[in-house]
C-alpha atoms as a PDB file:
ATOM      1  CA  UNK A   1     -11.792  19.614  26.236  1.00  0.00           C
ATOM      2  CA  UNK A   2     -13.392  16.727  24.176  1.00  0.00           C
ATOM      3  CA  UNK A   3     -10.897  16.044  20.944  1.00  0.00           C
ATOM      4  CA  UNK A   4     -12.147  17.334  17.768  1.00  0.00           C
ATOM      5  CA  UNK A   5     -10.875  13.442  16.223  1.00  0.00           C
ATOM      6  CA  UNK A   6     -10.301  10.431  18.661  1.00  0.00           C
ATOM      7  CA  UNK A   7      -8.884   7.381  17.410  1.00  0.00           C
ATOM      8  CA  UNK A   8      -8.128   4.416  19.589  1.00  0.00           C
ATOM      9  CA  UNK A   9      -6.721   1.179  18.874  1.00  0.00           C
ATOM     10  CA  UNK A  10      -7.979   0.988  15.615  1.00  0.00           C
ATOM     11  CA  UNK A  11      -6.734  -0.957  12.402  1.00  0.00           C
ATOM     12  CA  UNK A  12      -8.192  -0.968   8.930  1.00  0.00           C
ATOM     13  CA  UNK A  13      -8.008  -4.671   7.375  1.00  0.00           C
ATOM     14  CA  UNK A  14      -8.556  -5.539   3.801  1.00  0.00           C
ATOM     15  CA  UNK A  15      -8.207  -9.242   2.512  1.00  0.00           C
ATOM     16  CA  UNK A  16      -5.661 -10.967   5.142  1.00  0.00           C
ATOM     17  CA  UNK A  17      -3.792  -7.639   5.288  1.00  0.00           C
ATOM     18  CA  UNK A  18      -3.994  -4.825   7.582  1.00  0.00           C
ATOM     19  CA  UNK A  19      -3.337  -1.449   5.591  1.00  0.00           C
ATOM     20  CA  UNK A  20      -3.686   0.844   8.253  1.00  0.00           C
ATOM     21  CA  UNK A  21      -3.241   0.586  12.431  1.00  0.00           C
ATOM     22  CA  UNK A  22      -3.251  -0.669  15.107  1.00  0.00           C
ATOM     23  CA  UNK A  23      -3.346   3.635  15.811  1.00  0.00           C
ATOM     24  CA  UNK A  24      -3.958   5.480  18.514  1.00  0.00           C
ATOM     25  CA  UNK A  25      -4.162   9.439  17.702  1.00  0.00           C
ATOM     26  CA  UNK A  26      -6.696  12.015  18.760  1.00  0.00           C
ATOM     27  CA  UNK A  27      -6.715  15.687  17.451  1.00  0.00           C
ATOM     28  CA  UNK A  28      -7.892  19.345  19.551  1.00  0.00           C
ATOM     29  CA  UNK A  29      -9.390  21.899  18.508  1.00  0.00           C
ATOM     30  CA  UNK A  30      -7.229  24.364  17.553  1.00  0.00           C
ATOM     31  CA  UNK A  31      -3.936  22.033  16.568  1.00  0.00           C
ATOM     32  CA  UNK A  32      -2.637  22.423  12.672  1.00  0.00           C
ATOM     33  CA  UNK A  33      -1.319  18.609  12.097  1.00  0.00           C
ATOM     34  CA  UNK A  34       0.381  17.163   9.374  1.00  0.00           C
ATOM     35  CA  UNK A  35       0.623  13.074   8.442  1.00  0.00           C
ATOM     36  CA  UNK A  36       3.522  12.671   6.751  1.00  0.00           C
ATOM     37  CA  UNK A  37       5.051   9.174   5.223  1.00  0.00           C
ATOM     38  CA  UNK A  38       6.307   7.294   2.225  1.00  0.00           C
ATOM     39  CA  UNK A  39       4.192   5.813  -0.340  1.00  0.00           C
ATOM     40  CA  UNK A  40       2.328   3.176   1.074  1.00  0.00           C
ATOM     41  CA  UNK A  41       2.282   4.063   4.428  1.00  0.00           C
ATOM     42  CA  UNK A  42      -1.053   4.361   5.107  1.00  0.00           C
ATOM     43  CA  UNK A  43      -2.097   8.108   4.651  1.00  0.00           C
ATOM     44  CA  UNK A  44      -5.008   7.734   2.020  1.00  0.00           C
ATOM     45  CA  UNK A  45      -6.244   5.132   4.491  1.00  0.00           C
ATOM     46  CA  UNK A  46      -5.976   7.249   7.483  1.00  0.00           C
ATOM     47  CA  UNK A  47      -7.782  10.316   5.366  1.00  0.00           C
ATOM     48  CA  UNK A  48     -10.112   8.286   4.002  1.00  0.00           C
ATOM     49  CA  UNK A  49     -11.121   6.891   7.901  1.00  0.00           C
ATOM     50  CA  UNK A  50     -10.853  10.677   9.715  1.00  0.00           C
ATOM     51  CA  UNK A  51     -13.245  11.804   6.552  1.00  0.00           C
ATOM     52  CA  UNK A  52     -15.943   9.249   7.417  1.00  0.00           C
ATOM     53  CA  UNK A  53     -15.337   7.776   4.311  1.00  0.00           C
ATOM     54  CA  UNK A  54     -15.017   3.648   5.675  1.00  0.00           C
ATOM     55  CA  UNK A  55     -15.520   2.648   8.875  1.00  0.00           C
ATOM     56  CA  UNK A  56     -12.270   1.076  10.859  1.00  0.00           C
ATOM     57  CA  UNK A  57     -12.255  -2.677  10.925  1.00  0.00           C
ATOM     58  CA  UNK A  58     -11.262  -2.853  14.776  1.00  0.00           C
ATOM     59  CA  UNK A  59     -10.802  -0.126  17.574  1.00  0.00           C
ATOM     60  CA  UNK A  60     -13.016   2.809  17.953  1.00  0.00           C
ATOM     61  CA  UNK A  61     -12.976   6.267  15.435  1.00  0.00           C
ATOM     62  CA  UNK A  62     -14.939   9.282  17.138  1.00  0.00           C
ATOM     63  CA  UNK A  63     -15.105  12.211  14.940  1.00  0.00           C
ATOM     64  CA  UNK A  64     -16.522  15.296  16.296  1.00  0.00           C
ATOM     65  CA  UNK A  65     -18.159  13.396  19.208  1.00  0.00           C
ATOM     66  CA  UNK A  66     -19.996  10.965  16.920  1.00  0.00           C
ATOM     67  CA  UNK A  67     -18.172   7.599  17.238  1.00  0.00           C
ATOM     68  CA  UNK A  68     -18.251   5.920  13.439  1.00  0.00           C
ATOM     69  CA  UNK A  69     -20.403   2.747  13.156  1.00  0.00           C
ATOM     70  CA  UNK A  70     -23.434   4.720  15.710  1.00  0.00           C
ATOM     71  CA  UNK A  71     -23.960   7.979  13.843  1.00  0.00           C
ATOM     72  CA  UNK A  72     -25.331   9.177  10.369  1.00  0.00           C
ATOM     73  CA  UNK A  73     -22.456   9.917   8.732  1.00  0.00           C
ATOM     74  CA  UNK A  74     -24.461  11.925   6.358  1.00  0.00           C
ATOM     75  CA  UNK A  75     -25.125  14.263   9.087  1.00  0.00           C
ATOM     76  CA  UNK A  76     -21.635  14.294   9.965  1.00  0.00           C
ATOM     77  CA  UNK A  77     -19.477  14.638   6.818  1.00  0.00           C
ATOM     78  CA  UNK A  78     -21.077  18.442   6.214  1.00  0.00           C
ATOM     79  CA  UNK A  79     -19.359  19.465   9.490  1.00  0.00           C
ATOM     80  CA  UNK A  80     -15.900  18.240   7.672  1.00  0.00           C
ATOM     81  CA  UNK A  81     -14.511  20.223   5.255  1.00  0.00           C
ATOM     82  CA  UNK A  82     -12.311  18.280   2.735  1.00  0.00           C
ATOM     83  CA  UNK A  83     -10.206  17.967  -0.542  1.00  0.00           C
ATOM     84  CA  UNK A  84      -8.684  15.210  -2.571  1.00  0.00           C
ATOM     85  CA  UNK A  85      -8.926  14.393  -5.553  1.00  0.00           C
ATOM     86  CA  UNK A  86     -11.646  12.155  -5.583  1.00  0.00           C
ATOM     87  CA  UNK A  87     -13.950  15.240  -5.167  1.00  0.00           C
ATOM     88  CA  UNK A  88     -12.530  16.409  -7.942  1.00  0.00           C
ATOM     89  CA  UNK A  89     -13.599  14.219 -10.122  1.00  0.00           C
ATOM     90  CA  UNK A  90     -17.173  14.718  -9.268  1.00  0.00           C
ATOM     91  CA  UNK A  91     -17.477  18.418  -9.967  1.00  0.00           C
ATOM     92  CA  UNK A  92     -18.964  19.020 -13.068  1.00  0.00           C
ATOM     93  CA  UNK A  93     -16.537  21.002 -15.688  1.00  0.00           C
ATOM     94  CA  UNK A  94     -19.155  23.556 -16.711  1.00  0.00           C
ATOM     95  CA  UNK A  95     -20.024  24.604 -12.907  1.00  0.00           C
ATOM     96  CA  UNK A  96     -18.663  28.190 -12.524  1.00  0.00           C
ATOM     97  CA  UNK A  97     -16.019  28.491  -9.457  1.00  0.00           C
ATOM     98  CA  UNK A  98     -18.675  30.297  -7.488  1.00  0.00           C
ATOM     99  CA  UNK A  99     -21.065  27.601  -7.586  1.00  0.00           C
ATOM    100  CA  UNK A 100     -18.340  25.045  -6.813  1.00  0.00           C
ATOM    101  CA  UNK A 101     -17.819  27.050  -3.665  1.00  0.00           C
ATOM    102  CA  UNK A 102     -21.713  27.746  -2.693  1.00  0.00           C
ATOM    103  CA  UNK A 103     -22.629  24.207  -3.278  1.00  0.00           C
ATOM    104  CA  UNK A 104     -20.897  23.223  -0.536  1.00  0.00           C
ATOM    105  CA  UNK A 105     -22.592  24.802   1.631  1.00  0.00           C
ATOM    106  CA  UNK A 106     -25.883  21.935   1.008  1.00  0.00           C
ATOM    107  CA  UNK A 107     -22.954  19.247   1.145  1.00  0.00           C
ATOM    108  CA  UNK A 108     -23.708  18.819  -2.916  1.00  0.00           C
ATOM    109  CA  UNK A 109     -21.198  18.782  -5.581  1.00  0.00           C
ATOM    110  CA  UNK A 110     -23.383  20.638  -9.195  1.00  0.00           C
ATOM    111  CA  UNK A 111     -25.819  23.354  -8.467  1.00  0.00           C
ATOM    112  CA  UNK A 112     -29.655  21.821  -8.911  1.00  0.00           C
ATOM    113  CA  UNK A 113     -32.310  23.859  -7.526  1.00  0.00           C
ATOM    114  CA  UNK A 114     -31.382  25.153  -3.977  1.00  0.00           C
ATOM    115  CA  UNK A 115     -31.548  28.896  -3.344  1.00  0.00           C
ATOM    116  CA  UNK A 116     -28.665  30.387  -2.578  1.00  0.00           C
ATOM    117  CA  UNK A 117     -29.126  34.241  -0.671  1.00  0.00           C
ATOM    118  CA  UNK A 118     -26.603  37.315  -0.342  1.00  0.00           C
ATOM    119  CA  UNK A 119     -24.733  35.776   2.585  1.00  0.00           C
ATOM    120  CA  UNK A 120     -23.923  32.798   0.591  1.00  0.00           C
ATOM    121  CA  UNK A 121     -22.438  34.370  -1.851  1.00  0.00           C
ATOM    122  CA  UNK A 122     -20.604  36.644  -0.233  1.00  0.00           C
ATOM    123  CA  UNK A 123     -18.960  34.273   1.935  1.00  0.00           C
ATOM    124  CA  UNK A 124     -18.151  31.925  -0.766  1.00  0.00           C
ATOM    125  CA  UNK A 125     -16.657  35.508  -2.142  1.00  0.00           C
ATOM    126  CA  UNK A 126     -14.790  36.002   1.071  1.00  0.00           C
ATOM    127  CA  UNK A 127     -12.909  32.759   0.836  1.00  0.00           C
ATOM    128  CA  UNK A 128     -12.277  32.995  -2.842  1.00  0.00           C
ATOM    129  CA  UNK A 129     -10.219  36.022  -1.882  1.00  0.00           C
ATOM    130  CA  UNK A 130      -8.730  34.331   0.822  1.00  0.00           C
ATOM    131  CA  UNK A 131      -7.382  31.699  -1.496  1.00  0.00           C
ATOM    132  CA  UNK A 132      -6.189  34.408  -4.187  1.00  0.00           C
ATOM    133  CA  UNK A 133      -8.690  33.546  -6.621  1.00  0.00           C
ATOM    134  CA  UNK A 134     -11.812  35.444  -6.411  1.00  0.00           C
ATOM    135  CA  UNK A 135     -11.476  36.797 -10.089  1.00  0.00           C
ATOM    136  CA  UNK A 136     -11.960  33.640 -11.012  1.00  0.00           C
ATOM    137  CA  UNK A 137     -15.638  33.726  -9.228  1.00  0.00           C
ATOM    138  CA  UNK A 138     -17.133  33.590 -12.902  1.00  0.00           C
ATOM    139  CA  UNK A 139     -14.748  31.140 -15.046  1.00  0.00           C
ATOM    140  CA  UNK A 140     -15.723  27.186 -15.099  1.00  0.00           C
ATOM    141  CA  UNK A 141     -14.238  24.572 -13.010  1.00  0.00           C
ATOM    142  CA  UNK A 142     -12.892  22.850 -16.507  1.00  0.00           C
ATOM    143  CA  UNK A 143     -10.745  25.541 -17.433  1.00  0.00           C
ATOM    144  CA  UNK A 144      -9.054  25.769 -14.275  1.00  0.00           C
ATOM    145  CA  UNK A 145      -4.986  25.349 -14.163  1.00  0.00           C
ATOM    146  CA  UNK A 146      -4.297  22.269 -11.468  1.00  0.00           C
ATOM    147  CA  UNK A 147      -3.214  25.314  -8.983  1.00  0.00           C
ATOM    148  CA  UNK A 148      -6.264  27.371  -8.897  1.00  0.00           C
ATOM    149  CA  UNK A 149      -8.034  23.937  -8.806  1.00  0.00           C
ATOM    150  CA  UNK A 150      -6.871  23.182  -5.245  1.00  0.00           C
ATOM    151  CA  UNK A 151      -7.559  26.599  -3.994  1.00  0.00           C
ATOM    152  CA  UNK A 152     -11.365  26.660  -5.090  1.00  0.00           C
ATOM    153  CA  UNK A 153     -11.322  23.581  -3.703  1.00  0.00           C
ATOM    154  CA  UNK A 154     -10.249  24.482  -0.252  1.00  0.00           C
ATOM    155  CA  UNK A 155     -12.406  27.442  -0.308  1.00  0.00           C
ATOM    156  CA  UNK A 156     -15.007  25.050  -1.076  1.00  0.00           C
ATOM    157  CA  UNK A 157     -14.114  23.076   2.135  1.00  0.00           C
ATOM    158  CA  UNK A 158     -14.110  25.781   4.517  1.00  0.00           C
ATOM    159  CA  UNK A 159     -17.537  27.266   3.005  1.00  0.00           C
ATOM    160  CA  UNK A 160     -20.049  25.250   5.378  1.00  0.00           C
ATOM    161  CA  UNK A 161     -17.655  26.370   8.419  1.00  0.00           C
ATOM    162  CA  UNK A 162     -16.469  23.125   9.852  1.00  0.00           C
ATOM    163  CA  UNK A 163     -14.996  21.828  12.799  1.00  0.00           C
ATOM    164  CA  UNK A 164     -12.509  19.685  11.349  1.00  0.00           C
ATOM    165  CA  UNK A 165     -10.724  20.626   8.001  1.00  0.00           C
ATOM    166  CA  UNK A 166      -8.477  17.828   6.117  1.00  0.00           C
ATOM    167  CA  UNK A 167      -6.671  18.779   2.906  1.00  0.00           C
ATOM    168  CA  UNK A 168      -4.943  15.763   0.680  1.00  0.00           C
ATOM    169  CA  UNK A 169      -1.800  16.949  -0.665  1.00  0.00           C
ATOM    170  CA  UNK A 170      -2.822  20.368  -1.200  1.00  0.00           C
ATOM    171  CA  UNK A 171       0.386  21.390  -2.645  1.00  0.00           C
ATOM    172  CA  UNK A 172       1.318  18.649  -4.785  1.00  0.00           C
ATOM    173  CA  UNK A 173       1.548  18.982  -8.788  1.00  0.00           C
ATOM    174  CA  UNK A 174       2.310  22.633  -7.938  1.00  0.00           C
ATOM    175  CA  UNK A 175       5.249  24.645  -9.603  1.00  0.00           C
ATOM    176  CA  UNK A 176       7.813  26.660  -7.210  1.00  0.00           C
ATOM    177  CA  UNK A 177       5.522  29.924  -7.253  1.00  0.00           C
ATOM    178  CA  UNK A 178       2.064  28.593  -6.821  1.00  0.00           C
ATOM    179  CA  UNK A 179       3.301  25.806  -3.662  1.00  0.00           C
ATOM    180  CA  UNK A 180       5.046  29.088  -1.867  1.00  0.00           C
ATOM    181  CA  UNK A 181       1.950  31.150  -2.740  1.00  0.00           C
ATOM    182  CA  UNK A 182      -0.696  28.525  -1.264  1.00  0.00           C
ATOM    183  CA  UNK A 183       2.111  27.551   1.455  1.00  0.00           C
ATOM    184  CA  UNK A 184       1.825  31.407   2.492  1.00  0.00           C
ATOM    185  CA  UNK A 185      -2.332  31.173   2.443  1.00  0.00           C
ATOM    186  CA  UNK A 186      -2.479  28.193   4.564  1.00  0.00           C
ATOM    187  CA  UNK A 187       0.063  29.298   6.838  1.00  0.00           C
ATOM    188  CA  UNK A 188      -2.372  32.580   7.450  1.00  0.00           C
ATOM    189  CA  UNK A 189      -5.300  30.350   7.602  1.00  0.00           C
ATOM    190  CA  UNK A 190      -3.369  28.099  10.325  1.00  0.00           C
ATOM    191  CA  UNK A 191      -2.443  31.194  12.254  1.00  0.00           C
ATOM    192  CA  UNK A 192      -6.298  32.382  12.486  1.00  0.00           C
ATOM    193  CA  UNK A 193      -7.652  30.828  15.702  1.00  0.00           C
ATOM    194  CA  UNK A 194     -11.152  30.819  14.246  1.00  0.00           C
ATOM    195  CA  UNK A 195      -9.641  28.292  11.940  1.00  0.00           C
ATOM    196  CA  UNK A 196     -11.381  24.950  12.511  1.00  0.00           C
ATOM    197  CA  UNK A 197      -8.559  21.982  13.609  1.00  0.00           C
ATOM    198  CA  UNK A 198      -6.693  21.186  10.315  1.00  0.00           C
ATOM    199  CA  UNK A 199      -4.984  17.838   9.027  1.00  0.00           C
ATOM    200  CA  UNK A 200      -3.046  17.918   6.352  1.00  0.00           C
ATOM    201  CA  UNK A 201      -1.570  14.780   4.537  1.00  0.00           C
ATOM    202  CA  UNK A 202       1.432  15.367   2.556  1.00  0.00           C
ATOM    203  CA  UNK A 203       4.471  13.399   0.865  1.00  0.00           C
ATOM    204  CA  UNK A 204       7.426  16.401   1.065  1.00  0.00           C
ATOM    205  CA  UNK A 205       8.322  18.076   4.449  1.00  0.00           C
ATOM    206  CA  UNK A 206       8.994  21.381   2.132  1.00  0.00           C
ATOM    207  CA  UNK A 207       5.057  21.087   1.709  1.00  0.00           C
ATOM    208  CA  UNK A 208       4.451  21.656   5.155  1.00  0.00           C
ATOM    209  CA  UNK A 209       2.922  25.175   5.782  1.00  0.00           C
ATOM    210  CA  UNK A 210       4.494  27.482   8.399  1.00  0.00           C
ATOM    211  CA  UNK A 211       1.933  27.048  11.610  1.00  0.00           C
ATOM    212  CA  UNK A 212       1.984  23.853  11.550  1.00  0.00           C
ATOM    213  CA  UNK A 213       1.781  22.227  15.682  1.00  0.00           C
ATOM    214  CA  UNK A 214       1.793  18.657  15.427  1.00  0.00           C
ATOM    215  CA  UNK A 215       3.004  15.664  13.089  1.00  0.00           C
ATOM    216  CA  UNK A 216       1.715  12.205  12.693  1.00  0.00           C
ATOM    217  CA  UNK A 217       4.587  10.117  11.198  1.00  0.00           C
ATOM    218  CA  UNK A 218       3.705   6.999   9.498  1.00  0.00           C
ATOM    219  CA  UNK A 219       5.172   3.732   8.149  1.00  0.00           C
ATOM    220  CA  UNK A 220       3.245   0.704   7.017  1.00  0.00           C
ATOM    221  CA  UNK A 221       0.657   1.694   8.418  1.00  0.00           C
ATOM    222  CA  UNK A 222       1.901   2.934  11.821  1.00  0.00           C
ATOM    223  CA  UNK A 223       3.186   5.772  13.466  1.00  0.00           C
ATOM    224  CA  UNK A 224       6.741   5.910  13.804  1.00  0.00           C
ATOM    225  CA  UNK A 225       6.107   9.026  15.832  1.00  0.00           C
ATOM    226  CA  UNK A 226       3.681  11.374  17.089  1.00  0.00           C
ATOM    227  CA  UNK A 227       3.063  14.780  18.766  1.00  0.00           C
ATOM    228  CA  UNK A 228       4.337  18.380  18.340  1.00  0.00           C
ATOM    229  CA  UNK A 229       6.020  18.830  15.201  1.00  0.00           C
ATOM    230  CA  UNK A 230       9.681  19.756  16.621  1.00  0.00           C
ATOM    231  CA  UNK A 231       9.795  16.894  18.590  1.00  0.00           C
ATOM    232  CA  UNK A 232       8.717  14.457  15.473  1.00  0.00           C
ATOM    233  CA  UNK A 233       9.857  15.880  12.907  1.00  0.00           C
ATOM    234  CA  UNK A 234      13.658  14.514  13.317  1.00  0.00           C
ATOM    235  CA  UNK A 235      16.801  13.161  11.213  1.00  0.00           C
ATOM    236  CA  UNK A 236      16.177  10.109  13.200  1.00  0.00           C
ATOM    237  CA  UNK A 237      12.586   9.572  13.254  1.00  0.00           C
ATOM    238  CA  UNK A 238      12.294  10.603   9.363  1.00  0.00           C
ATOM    239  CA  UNK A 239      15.467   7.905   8.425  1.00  0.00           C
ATOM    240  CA  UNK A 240      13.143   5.712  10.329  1.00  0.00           C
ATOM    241  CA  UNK A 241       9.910   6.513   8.112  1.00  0.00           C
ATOM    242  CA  UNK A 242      11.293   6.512   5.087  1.00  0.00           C
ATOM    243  CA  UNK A 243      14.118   3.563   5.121  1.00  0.00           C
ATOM    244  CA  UNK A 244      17.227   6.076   4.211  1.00  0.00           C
ATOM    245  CA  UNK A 245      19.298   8.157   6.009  1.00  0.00           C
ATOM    246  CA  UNK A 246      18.084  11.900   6.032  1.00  0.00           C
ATOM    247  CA  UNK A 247      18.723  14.773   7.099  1.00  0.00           C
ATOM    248  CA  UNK A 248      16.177  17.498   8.397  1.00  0.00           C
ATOM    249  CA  UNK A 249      16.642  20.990   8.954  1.00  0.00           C
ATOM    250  CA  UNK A 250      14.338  23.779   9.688  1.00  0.00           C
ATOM    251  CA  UNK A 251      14.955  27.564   8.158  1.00  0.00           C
ATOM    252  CA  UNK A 252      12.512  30.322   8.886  1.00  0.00           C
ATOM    253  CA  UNK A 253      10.070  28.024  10.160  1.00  0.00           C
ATOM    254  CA  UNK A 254      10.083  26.008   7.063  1.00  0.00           C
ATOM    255  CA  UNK A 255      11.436  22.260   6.965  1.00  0.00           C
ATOM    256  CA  UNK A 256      13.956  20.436   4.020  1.00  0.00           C
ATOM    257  CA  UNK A 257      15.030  17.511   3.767  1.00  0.00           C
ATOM    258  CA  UNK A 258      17.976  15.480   1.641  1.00  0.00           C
ATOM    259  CA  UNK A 259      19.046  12.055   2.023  1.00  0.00           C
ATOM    260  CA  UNK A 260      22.540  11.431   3.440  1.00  0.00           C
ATOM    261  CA  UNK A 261      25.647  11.131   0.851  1.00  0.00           C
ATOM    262  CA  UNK A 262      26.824   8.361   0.711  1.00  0.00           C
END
């Protein structure tokens, strides 16, 4: 089976400093990751490099088959379905929530003049629901609380169908009842096996959604460790990561985390 995302040996370097690498990581289809690491560590690098946003400065990045550097990333980045909040910022205010989700479907952000038919919509519908917001369908982006913001957006991601899915802190800024709610959504989406091959880039092991397989954990820029998520996600490797002694434990298939007493 060919890896959905193959990274090998490869380093991002800006100025005299290299931000990100040498890494080594590939990605199947089917596996729920999650890259995990203090601030600084090299994760909006990393997300920024799997998204065919920049190109790696050494090594070789083959996403989806299509090795960056000897493909048309414009033909590639509408097989990736993303958030972050850089996309964010580009979607107009007065766009209703059901063209934010449609639009994706042309790789656009702001409806112009494609046609849009009944399949469209009712798959942008479909994933609306999915996401607990479909009577929102008719509201404008602008009015949108930060919560329901993230969830159109990742129903905007999965609109065109892709084969690789990477969501940016999809729970962050979120009070207690909207990060269990959207927890509990991604966890069903993780579960699906039609789901395409997730990464998910977070700050807070609490954020990590329950069907999650695999962790990348990072630290200036490399991984600390790597592989299924039991066998990463440790009081060791984690103390590592993040410079402090801590303490993991895992409850209902959900992880927390505390730094040691002192």
């Amino acid at each position: 089976m060919k890896p959905v995302l193959d990274i090998k040996n490869a380093s991002v370097v800006r100025g005299d400093r290299t931000i990100l690498g040498p890494l080594t990581w590939s990605v199947l289809v089917g596996e729920r990751w999650i890259v995990l690491g203090p601030n600084g560590a090299g994760k909006s690098t990393l997300f920024s490099l799997v998204g065919s946003l920049i190109h790696p400065t050494q090594g070789t990045v083959e996403i989806l088959e299509s090795q960056m550097g000897k493909t048309d990333v414009f033909e590639l980045r509408p097989r990736i379905g993303m958030t972050s909040t850089s996309i964010v910022e580009l979607i107009p205010e007065d766009e209703t929530v059901l063209d934010v989700v449609m639009t994706s479907a042309y790789a656009i952000v702001g409806r112009w003049q494609e046609e849009y038919d009944l399949w469209d919509e009712s798959r942008a519908l479909s994933l609306l629901t999915i996401l607990g917001v479909r009577e929102l369908k008719d509201r404008t982006f602008g009015t949108l609380s930060e919560g329901e913001k993230k969830r159109v957006q990742i129903a905007r991601a999965l609109m065109p169908n892709p084969e690789l899915l990477l969501l940016d802190e999809p729970a962050a800024g979120l009070d207690l009842g909207g990060r269990e709610d959207l927890l509990r959504r991604l966890n069903n989406l993780a579960i699906d096996p039609q789901s395409p091959a997730t990464i998910i880039v977070t700050h807070h092991v609490e954020e990590i959604p329950q069907g999650s397989t695999h962790c990348l954990l990072l630290n200036d820029g490399l991984a600390v460790a790597q592989g299924p998520i039991d066998e990463v996600l440790t009081s060791e490797n984690l103390s590592l990561a993040y410079g402090i002694g801590v303490q993991i434990q895992k409850e209902s298939g959900r992880y927390f985390a505390r730094a040691n007493e002192r």
